[in-house]
Protein backbone atom coordinates (compact mmCIF):
# COMPACT_ATOMS: atom_id res chain seq x y z
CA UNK A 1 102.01 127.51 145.51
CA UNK A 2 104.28 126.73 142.71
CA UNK A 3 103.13 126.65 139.28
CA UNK A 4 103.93 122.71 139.04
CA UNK A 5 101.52 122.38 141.98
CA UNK A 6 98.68 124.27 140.07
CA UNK A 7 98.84 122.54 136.92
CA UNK A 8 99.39 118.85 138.98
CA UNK A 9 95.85 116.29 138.05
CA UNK A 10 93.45 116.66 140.30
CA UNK A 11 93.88 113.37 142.87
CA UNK A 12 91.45 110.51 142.59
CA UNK A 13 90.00 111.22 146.50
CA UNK A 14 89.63 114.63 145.67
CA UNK A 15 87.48 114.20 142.45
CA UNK A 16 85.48 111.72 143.94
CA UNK A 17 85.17 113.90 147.23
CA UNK A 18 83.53 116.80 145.00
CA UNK A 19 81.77 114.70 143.15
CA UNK A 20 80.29 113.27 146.21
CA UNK A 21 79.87 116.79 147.70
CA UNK A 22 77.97 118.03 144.60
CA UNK A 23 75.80 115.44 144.47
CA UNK A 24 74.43 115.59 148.33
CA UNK A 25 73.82 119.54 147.72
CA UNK A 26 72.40 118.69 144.63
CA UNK A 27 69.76 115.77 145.93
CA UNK A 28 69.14 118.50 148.91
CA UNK A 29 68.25 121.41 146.65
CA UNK A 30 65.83 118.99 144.44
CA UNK A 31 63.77 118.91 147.56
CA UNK A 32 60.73 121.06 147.42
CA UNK A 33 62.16 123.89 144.83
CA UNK A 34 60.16 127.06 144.47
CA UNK A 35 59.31 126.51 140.87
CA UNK A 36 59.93 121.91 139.73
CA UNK A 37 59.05 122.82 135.94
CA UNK A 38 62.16 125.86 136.34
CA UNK A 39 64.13 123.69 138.23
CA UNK A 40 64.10 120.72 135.92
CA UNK A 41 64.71 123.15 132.28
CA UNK A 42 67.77 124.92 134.68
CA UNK A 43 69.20 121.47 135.86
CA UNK A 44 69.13 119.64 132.01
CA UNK A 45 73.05 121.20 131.43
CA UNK A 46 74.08 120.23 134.15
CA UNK A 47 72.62 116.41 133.94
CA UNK A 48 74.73 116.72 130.79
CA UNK A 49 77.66 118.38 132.18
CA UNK A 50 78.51 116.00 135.77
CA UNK A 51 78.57 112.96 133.76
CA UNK A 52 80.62 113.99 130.99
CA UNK A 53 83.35 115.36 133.56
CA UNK A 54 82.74 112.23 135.62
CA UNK A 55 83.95 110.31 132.34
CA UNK A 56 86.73 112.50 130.94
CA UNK A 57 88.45 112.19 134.33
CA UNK A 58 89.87 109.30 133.44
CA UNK A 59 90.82 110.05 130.15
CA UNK A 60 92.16 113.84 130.73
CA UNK A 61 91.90 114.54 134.36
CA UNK A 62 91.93 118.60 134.94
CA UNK A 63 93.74 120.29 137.87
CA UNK A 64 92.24 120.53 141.49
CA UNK A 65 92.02 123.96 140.97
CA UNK A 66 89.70 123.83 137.94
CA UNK A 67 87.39 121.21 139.46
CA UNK A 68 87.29 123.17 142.44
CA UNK A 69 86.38 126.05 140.71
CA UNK A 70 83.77 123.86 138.46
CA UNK A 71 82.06 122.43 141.64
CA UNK A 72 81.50 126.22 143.39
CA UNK A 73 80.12 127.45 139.97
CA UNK A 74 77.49 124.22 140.38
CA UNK A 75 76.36 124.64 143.57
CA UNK A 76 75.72 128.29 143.14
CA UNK A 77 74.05 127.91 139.45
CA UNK A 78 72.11 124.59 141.68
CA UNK A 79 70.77 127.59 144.38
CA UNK A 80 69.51 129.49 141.59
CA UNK A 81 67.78 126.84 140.24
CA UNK A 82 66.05 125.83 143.55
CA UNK A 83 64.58 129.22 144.32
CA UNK A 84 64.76 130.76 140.07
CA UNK A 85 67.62 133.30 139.83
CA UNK A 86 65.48 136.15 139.79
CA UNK A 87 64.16 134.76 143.19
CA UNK A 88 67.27 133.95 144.95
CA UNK A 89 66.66 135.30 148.91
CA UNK A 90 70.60 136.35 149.34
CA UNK A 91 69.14 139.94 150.40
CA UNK A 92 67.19 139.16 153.11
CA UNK A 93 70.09 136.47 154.36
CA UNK A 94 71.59 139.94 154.60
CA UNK A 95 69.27 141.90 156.12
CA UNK A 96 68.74 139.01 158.24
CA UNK A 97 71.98 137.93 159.19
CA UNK A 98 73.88 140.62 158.88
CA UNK A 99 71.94 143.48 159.52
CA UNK A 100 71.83 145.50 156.50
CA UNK A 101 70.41 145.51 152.88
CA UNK A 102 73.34 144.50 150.13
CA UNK A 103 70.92 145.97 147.23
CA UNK A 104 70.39 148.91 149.11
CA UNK A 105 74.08 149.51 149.96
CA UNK A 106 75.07 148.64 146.18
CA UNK A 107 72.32 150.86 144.89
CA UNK A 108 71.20 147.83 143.46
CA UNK A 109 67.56 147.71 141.63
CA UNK A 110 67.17 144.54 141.37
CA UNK A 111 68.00 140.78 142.02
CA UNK A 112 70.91 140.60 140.60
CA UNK A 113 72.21 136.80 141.66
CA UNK A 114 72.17 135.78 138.08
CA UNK A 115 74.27 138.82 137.59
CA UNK A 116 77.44 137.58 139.64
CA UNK A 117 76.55 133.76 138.57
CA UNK A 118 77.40 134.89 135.20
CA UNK A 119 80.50 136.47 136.31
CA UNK A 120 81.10 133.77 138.06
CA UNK A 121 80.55 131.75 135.65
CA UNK A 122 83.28 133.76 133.36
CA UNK A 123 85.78 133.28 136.65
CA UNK A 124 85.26 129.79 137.61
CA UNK A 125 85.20 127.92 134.22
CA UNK A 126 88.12 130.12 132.47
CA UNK A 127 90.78 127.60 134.17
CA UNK A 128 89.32 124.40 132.87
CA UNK A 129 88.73 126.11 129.42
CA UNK A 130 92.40 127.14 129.13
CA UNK A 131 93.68 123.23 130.45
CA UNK A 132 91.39 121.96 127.46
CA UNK A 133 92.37 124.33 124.96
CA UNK A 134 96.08 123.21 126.07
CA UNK A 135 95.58 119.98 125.60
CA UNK A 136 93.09 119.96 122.57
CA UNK A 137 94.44 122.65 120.12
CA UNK A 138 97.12 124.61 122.21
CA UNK A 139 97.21 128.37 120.75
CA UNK A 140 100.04 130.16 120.55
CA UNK A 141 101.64 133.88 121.62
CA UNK A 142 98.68 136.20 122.36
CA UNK A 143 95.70 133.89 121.75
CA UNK A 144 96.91 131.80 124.77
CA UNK A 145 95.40 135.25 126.13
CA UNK A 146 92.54 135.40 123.59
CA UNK A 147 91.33 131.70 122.96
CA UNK A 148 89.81 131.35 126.76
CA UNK A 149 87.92 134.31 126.63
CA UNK A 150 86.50 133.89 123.76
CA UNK A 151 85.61 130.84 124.43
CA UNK A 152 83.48 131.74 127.23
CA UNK A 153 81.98 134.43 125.16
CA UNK A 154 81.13 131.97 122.67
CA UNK A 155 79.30 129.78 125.51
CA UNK A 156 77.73 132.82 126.87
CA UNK A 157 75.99 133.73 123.34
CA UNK A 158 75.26 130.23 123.05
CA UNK A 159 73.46 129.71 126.27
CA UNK A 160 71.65 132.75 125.90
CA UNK A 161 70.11 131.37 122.84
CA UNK A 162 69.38 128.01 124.27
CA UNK A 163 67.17 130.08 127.27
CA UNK A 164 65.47 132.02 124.29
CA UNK A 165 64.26 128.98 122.41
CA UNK A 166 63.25 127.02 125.59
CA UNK A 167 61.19 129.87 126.74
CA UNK A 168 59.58 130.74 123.42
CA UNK A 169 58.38 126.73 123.39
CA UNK A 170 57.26 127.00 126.97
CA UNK A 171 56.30 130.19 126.88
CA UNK A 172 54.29 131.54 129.95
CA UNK A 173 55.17 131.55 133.95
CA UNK A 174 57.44 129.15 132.77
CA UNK A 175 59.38 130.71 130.25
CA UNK A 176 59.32 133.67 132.11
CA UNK A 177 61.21 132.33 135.26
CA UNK A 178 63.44 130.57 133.05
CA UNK A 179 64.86 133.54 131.44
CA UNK A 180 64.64 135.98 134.65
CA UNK A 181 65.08 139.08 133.27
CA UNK A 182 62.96 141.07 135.74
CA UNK A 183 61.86 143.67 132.63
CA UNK A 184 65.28 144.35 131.79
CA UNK A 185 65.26 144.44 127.77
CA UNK A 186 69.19 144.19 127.60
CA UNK A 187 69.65 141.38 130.08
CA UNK A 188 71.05 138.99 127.47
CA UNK A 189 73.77 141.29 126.86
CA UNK A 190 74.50 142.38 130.13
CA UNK A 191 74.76 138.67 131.29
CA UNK A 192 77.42 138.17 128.20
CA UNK A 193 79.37 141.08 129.22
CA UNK A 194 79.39 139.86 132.98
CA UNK A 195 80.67 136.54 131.62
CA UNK A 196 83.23 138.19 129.78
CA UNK A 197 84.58 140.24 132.45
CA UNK A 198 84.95 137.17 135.09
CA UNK A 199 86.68 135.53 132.17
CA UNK A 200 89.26 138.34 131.53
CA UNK A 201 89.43 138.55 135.50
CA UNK A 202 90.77 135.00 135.27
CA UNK A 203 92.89 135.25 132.58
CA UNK A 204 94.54 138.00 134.22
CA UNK A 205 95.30 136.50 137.43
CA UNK A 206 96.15 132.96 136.21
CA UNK A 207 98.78 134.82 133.79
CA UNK A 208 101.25 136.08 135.77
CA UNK A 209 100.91 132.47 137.75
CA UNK A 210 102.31 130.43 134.90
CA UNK A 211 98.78 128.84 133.24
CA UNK A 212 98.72 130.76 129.65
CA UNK A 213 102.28 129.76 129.15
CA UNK A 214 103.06 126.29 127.50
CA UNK A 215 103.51 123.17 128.76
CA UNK A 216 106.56 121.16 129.30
């Protein structure tokens, strides 16, 4: 695929089609979550988030690629909100499914979903971050490099502080499944750094494709 084709607006059917999709998963995951109060602190971005890409669609439509990209990231941040993060079942899918343990073969100690939903998170939102940055305050030479990831950084710290201050008024059960750190002191860093790394990831594959350089 061509460049061009990459950096093309996303098509009014398929917009609508993802919208559409997101919002089936997302009445179907609202059903019955393990934890409502966790659910509804988890889903008050992203009540924010839809309709504000729902509006700017019109007025600076992104690439197919970045919505795509947008809509995975939802529907695996609206999985960890149904069962927590620090809850999410994905091991014994494994065991279950497919026969063997993915924490034990990873020497993993932990749940560690909200581990690769941060990365993920890095990954998948790096592409619309660099077609807004383009179009809002386009940097120049190496910071077409820098500017994404630090952007993501910046959200990461930023989100991280948001979980802190809506667990310290909840406090509790509450606040404890919000932030799911499972006893891990240095999860708030760890999460950054996972962000950070999806978001270099990105920028290093969508380089060499044509997306960090200019417009024309």
């Amino acid at each position: 695929m061509t460049d061009a084709a990459l950096r093309t607006p996303a098509s009014p059917r398929l917009a609508k089609t993802l919208l559409a999709l997101f919002v089936a998963i997302w009445i179907a995951l609202a059903v019955s979550p393990w934890y409502r109060q966790d659910w509804a602190l988890e889903n008050v971005l992203v009540l924010v988030a839809v309709p504000v890409l729902a509006w700017g669609w019109r007025r600076m439509p992104l690439t197919g690629l970045s919505y795509i990209c947008l809509f995975v990231f939802g529907v695996l941040h609206e999985i960890g909100a149904h069962y927590t993060y620090a809850e999410v079942p994905y091991d014994a899918w494994f065991q279950r499914h497919l026969g063997f343990s993915l924490d034990q073969a990873l020497g993993l100690q932990r749940n560690s979903f909200d581990r690769l939903v941060h990365f993920l998170y890095g990954l998948l939102v790096t592409p619309a971050c660099i077609e807004l940055l383009d179009r809002v305050a386009p940097p120049r030479g190496i910071w077409r490099y820098v500017m994404p990831v630090s952007f993501i950084m910046s959200h990461s710290l930023l989100f991280e502080m948001f979980e802190w201050l809506a667990a310290s008024m909840f406090g509790g059960d509450l606040g404890q499944a919000y932030l799911g750190t499972q006893g891990d002191v240095w999860d708030a860093q760890k999460d950054m750094l996972m962000a950070t790394l999806g978001s270099l990831l990105a920028v290093a594959v969508l380089g060499p494709l044509g997306w960090l350089s200019p417009r024309r």
